[in-house]
PDB file of N, CA and C in Angstrom:
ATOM      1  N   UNK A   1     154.919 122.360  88.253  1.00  0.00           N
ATOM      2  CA  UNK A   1     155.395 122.090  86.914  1.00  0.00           C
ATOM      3  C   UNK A   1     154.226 122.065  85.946  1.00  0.00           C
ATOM      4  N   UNK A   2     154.452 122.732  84.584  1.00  0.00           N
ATOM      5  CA  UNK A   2     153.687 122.693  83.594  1.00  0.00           C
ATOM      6  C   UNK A   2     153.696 121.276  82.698  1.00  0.00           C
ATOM      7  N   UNK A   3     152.329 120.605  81.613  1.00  0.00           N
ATOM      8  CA  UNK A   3     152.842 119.678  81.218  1.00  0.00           C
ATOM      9  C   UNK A   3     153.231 120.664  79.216  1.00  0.00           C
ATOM     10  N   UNK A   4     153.542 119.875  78.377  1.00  0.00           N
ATOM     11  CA  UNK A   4     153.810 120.297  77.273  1.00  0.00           C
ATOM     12  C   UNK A   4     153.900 119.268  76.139  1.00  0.00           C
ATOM     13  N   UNK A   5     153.183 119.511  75.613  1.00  0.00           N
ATOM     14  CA  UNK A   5     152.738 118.735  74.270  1.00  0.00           C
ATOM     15  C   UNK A   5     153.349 118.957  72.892  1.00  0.00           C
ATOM     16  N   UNK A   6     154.109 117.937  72.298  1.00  0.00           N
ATOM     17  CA  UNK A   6     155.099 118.399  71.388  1.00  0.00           C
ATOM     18  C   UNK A   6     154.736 117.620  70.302  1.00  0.00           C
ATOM     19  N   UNK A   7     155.250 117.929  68.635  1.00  0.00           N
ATOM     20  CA  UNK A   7     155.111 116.632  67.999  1.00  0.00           C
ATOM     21  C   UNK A   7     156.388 116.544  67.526  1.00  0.00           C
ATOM     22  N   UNK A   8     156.621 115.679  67.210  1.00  0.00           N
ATOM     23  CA  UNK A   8     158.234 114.718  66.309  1.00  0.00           C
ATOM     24  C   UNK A   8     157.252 113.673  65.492  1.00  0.00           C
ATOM     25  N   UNK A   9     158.727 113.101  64.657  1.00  0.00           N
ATOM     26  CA  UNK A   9     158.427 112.056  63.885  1.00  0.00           C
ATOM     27  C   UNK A   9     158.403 111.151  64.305  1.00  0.00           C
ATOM     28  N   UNK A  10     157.844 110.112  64.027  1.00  0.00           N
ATOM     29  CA  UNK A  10     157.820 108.633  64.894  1.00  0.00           C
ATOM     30  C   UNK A  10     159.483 108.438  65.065  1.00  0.00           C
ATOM     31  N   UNK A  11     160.628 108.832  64.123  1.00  0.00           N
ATOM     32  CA  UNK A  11     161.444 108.409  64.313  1.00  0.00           C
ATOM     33  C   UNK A  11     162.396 108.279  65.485  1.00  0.00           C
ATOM     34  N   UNK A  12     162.020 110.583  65.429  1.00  0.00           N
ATOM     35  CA  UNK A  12     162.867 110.705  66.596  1.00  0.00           C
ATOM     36  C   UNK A  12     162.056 110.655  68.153  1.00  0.00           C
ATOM     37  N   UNK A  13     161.161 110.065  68.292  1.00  0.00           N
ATOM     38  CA  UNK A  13     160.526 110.028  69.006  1.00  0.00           C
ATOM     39  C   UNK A  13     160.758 108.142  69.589  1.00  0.00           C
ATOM     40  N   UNK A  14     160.745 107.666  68.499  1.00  0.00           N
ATOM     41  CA  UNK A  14     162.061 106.210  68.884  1.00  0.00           C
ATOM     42  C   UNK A  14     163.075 106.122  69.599  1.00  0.00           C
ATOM     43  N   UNK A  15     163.763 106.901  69.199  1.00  0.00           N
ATOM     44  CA  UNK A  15     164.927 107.037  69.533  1.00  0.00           C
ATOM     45  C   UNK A  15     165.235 108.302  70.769  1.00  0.00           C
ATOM     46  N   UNK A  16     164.514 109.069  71.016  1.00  0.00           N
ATOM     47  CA  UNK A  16     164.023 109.644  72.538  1.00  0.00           C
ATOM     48  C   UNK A  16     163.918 108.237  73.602  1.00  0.00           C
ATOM     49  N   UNK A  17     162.766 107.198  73.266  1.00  0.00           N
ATOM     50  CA  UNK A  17     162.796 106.474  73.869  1.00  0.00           C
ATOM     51  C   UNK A  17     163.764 105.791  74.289  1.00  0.00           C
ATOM     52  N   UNK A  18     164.440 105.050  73.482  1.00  0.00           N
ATOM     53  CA  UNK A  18     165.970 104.091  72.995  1.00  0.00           C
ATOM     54  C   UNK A  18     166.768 104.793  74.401  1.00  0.00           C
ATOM     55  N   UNK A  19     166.637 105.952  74.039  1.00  0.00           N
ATOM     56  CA  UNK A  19     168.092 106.958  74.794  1.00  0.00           C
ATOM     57  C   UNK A  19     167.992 107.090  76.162  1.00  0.00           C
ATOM     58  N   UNK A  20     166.233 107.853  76.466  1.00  0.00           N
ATOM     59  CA  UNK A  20     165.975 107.437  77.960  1.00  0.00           C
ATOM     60  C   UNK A  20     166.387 106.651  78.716  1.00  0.00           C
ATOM     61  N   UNK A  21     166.097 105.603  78.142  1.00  0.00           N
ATOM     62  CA  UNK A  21     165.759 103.714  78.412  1.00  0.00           C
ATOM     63  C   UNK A  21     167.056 103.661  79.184  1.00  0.00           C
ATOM     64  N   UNK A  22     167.762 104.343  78.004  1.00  0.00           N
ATOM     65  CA  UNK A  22     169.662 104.327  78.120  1.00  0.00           C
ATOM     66  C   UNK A  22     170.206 104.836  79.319  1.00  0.00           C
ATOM     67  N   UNK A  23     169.858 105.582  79.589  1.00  0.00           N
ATOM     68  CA  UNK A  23     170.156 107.020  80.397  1.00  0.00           C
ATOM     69  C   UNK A  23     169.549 106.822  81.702  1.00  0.00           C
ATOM     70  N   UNK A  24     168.547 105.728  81.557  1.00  0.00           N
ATOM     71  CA  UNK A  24     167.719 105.780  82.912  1.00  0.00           C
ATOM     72  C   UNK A  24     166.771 106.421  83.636  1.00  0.00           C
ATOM     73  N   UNK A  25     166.295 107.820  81.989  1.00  0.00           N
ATOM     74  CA  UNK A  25     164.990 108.358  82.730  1.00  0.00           C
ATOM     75  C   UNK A  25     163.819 108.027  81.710  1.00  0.00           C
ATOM     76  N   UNK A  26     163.044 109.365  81.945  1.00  0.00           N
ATOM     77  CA  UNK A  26     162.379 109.369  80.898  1.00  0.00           C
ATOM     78  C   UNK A  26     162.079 110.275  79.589  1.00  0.00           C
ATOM     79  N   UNK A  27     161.104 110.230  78.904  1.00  0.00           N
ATOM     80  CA  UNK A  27     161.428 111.139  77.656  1.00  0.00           C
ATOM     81  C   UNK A  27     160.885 112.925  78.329  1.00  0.00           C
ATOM     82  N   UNK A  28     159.688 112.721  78.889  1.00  0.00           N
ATOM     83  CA  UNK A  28     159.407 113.547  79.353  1.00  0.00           C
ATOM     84  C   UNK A  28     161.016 114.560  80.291  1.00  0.00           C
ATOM     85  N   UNK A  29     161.633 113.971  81.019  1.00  0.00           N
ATOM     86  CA  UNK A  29     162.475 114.465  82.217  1.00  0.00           C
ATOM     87  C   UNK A  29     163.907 114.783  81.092  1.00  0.00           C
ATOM     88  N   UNK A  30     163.748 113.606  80.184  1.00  0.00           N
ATOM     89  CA  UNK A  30     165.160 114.374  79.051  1.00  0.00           C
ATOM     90  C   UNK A  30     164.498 115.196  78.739  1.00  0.00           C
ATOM     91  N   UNK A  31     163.369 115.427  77.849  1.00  0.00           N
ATOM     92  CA  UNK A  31     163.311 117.072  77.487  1.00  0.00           C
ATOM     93  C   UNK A  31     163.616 117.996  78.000  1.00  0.00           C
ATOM     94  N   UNK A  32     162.607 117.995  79.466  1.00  0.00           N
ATOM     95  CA  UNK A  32     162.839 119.066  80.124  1.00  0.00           C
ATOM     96  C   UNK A  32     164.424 119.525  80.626  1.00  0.00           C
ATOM     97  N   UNK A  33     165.178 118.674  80.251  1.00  0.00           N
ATOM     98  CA  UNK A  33     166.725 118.648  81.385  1.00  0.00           C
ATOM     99  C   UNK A  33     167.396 119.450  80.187  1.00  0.00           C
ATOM    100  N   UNK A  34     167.289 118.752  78.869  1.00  0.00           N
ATOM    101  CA  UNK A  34     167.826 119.603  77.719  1.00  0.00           C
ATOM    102  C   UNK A  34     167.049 120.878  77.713  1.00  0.00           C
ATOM    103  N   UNK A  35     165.613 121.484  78.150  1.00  0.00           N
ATOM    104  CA  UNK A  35     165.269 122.647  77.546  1.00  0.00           C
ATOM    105  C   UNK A  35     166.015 123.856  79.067  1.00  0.00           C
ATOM    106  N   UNK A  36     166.021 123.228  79.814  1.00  0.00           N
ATOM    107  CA  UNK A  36     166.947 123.822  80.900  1.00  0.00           C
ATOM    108  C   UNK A  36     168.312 123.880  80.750  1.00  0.00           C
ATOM    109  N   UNK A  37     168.962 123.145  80.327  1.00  0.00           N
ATOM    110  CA  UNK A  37     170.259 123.562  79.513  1.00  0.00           C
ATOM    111  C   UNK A  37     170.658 124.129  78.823  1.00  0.00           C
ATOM    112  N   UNK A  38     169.699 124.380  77.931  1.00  0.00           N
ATOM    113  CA  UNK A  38     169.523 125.368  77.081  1.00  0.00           C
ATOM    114  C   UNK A  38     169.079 126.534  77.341  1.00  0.00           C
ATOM    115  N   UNK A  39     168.880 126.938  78.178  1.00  0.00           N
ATOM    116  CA  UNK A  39     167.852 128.152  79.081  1.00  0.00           C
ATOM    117  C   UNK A  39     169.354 128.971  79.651  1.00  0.00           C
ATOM    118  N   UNK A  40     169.822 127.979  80.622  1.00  0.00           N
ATOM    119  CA  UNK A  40     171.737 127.882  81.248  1.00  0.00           C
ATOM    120  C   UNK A  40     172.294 128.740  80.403  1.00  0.00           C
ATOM    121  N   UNK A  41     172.487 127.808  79.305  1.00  0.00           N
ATOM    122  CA  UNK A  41     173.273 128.538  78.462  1.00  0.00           C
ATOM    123  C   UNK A  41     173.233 129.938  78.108  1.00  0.00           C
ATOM    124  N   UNK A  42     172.146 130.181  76.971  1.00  0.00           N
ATOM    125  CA  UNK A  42     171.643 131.134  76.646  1.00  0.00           C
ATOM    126  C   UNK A  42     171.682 132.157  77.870  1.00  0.00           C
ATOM    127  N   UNK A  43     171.563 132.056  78.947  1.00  0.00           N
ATOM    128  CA  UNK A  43     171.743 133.267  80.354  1.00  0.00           C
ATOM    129  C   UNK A  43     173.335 133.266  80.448  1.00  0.00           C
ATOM    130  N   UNK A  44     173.682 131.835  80.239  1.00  0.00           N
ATOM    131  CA  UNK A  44     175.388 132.503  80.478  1.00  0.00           C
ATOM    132  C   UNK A  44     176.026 133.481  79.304  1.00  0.00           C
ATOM    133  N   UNK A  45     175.781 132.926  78.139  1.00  0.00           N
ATOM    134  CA  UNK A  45     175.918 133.775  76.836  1.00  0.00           C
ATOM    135  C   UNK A  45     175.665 135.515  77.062  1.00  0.00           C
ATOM    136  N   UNK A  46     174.400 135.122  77.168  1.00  0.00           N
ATOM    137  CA  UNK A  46     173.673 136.950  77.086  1.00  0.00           C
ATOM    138  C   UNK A  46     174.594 137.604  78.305  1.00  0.00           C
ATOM    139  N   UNK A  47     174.977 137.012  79.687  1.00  0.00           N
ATOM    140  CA  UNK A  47     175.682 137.692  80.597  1.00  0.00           C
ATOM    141  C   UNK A  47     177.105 137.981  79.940  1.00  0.00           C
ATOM    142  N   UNK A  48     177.609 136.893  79.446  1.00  0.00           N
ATOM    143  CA  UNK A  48     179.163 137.435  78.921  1.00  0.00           C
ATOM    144  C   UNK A  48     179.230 138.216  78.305  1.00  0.00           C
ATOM    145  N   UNK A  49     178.289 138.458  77.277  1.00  0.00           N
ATOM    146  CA  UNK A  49     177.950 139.216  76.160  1.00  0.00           C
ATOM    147  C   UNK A  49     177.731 140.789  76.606  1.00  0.00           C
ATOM    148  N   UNK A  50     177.049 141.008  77.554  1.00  0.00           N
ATOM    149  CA  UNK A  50     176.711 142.035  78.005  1.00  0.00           C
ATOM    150  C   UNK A  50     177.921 142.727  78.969  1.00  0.00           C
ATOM    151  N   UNK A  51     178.799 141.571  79.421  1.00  0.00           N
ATOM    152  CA  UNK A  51     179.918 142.176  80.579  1.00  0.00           C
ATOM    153  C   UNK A  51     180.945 142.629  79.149  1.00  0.00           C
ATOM    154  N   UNK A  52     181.307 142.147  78.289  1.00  0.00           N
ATOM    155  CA  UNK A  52     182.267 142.314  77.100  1.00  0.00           C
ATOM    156  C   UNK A  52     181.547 143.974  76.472  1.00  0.00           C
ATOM    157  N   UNK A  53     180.263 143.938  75.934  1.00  0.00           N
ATOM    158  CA  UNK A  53     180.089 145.022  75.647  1.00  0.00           C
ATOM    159  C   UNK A  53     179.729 146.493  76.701  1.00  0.00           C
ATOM    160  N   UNK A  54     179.813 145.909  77.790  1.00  0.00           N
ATOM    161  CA  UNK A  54     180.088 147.090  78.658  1.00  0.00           C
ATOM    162  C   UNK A  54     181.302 147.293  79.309  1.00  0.00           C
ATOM    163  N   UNK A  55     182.657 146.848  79.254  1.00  0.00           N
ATOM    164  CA  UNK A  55     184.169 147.058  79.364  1.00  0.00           C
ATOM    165  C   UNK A  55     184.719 147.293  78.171  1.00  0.00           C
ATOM    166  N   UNK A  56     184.434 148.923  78.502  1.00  0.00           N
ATOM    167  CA  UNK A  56     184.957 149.741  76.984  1.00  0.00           C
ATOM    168  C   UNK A  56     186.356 149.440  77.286  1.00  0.00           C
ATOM    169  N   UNK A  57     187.001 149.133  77.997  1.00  0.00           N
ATOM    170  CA  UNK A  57     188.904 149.054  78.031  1.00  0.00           C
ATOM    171  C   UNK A  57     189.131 147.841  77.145  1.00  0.00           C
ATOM    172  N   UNK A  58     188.636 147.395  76.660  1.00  0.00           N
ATOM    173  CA  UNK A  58     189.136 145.927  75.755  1.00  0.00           C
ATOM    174  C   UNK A  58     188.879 146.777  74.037  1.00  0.00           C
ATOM    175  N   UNK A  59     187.864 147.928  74.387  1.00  0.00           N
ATOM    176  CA  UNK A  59     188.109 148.459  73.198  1.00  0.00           C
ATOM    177  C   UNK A  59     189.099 149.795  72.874  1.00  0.00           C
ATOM    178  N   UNK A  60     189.950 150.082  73.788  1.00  0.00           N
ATOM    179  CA  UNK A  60     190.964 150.986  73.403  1.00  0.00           C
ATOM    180  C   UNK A  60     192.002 150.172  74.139  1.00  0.00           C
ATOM    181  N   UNK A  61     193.072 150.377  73.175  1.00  0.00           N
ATOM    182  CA  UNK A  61     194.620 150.221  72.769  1.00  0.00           C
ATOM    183  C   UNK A  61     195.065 151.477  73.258  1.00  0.00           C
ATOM    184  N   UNK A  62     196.436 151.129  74.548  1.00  0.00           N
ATOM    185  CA  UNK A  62     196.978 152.610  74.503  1.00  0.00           C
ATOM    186  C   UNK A  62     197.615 152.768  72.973  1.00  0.00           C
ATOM    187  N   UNK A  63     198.257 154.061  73.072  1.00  0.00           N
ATOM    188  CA  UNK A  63     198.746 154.788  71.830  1.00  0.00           C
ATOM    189  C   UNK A  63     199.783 154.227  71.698  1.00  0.00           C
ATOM    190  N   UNK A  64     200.897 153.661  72.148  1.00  0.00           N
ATOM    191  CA  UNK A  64     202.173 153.161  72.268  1.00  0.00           C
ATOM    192  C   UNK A  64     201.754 151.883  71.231  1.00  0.00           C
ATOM    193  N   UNK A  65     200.932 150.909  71.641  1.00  0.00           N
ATOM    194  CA  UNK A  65     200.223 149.911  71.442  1.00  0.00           C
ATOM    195  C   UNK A  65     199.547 149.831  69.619  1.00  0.00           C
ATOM    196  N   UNK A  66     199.178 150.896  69.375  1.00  0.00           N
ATOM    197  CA  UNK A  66     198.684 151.335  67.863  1.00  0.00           C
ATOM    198  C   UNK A  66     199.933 151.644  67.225  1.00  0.00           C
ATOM    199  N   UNK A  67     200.780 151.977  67.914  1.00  0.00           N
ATOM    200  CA  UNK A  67     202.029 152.785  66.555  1.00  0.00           C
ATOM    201  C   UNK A  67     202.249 151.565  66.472  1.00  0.00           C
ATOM    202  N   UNK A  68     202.933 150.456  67.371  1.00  0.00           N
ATOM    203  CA  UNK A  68     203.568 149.437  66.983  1.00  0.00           C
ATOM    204  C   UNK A  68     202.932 148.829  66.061  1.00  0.00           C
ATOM    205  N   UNK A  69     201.675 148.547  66.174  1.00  0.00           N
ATOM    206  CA  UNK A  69     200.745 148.022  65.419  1.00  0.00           C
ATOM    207  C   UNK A  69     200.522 148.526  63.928  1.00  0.00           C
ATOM    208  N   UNK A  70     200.302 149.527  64.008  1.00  0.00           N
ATOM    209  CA  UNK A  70     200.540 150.260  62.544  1.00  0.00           C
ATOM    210  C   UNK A  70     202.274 150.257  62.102  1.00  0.00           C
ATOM    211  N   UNK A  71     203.258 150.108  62.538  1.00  0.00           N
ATOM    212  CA  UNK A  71     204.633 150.228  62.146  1.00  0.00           C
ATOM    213  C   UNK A  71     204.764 148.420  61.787  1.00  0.00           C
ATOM    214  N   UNK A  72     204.243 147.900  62.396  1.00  0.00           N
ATOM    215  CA  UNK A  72     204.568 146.577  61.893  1.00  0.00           C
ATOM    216  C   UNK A  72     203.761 145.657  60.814  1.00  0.00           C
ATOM    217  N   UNK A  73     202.342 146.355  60.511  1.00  0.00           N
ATOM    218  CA  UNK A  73     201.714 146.389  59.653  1.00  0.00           C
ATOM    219  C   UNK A  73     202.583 146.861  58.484  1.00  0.00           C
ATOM    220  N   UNK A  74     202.710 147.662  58.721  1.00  0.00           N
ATOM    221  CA  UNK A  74     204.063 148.576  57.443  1.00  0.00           C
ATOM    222  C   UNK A  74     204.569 148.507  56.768  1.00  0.00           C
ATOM    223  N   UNK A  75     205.646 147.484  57.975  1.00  0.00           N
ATOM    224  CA  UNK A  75     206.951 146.772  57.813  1.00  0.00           C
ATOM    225  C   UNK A  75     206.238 145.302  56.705  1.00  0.00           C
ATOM    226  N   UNK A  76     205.309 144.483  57.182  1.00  0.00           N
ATOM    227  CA  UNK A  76     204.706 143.508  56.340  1.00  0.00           C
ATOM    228  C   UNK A  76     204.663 143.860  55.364  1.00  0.00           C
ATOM    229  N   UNK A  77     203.885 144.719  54.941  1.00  0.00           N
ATOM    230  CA  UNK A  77     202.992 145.840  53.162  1.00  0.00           C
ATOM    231  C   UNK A  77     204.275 145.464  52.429  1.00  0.00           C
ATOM    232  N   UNK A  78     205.337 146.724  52.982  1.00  0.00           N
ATOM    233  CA  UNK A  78     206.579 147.023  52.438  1.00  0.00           C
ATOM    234  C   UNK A  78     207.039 145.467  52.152  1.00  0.00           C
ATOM    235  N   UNK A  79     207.879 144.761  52.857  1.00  0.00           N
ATOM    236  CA  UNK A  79     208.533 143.194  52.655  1.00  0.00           C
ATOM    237  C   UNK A  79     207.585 142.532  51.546  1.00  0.00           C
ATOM    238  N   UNK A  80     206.245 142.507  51.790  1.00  0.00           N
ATOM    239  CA  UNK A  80     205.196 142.136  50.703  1.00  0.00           C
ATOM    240  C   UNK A  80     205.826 142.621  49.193  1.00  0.00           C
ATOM    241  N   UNK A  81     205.818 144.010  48.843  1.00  0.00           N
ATOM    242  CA  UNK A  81     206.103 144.071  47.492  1.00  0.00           C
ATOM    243  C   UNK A  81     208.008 144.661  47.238  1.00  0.00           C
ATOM    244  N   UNK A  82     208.400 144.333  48.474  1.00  0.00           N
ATOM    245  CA  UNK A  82     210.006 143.540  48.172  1.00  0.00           C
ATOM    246  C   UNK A  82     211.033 145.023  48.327  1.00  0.00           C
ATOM    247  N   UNK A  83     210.402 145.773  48.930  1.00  0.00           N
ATOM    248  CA  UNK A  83     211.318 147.098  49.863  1.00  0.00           C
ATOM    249  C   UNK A  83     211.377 147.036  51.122  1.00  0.00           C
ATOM    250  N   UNK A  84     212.152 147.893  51.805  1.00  0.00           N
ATOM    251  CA  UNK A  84     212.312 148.226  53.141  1.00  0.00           C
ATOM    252  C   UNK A  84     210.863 149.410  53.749  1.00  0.00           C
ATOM    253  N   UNK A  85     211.040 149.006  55.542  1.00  0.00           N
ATOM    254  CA  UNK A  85     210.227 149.777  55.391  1.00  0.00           C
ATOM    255  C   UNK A  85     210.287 151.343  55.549  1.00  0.00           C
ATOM    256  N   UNK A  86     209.555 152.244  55.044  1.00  0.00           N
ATOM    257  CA  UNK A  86     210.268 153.726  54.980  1.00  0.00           C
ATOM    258  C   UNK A  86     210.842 154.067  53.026  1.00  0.00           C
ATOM    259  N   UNK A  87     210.805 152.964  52.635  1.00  0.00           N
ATOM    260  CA  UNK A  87     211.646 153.140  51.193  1.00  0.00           C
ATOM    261  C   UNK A  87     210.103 153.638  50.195  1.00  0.00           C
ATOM    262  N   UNK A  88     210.403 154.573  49.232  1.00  0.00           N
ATOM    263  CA  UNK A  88     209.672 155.259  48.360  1.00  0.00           C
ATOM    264  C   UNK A  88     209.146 154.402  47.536  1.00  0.00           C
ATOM    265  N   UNK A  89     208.025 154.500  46.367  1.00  0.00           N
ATOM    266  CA  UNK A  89     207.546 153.533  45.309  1.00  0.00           C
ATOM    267  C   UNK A  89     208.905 153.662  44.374  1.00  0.00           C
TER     268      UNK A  89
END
């Protein structure tokens, strides 16, 4: 393990303590537990991220799937300014 030298304000550096104290470790072992959680994360993120933008099937709609979509879009527009849908200006 590496050590690492940080600065804060006296404040939050109080209250690091306070919380430890709380928690039952120390300030040193909370940091490190939060900067590893944060490490977690960020790897789970970038993995989802990367499985989503490489499953092109979430980005195509069969064709069946778009008409409806565009026909019921339509149907809204039209009801919006108080015709049917299919009816002329």
């Amino acid at each position: 393990m590496k050590n690492l030298t940080i600065t804060v304000e006296d404040s939050v550096l109080e209250w690091a303590r306070i919380e430890a104290a709380r928690r039952g470790t120390s300030v040193s072992r909370m940091v490190g537990d939060f900067m590893a959680e944060m490490m977690r994360r960020e790897d789970a993120y970038e993995r989802a991220y990367l499985a989503w933008r490489t499953d092109e099937r979430s980005w195509q709609a069969p064709a069946a799937e778009k008409s409806i979509a565009r026909s019921a879009s339509t149907s809204r527009a039209s009801a919006k300014n108080g015709r049917k849908a299919g009816e002329g200006a």
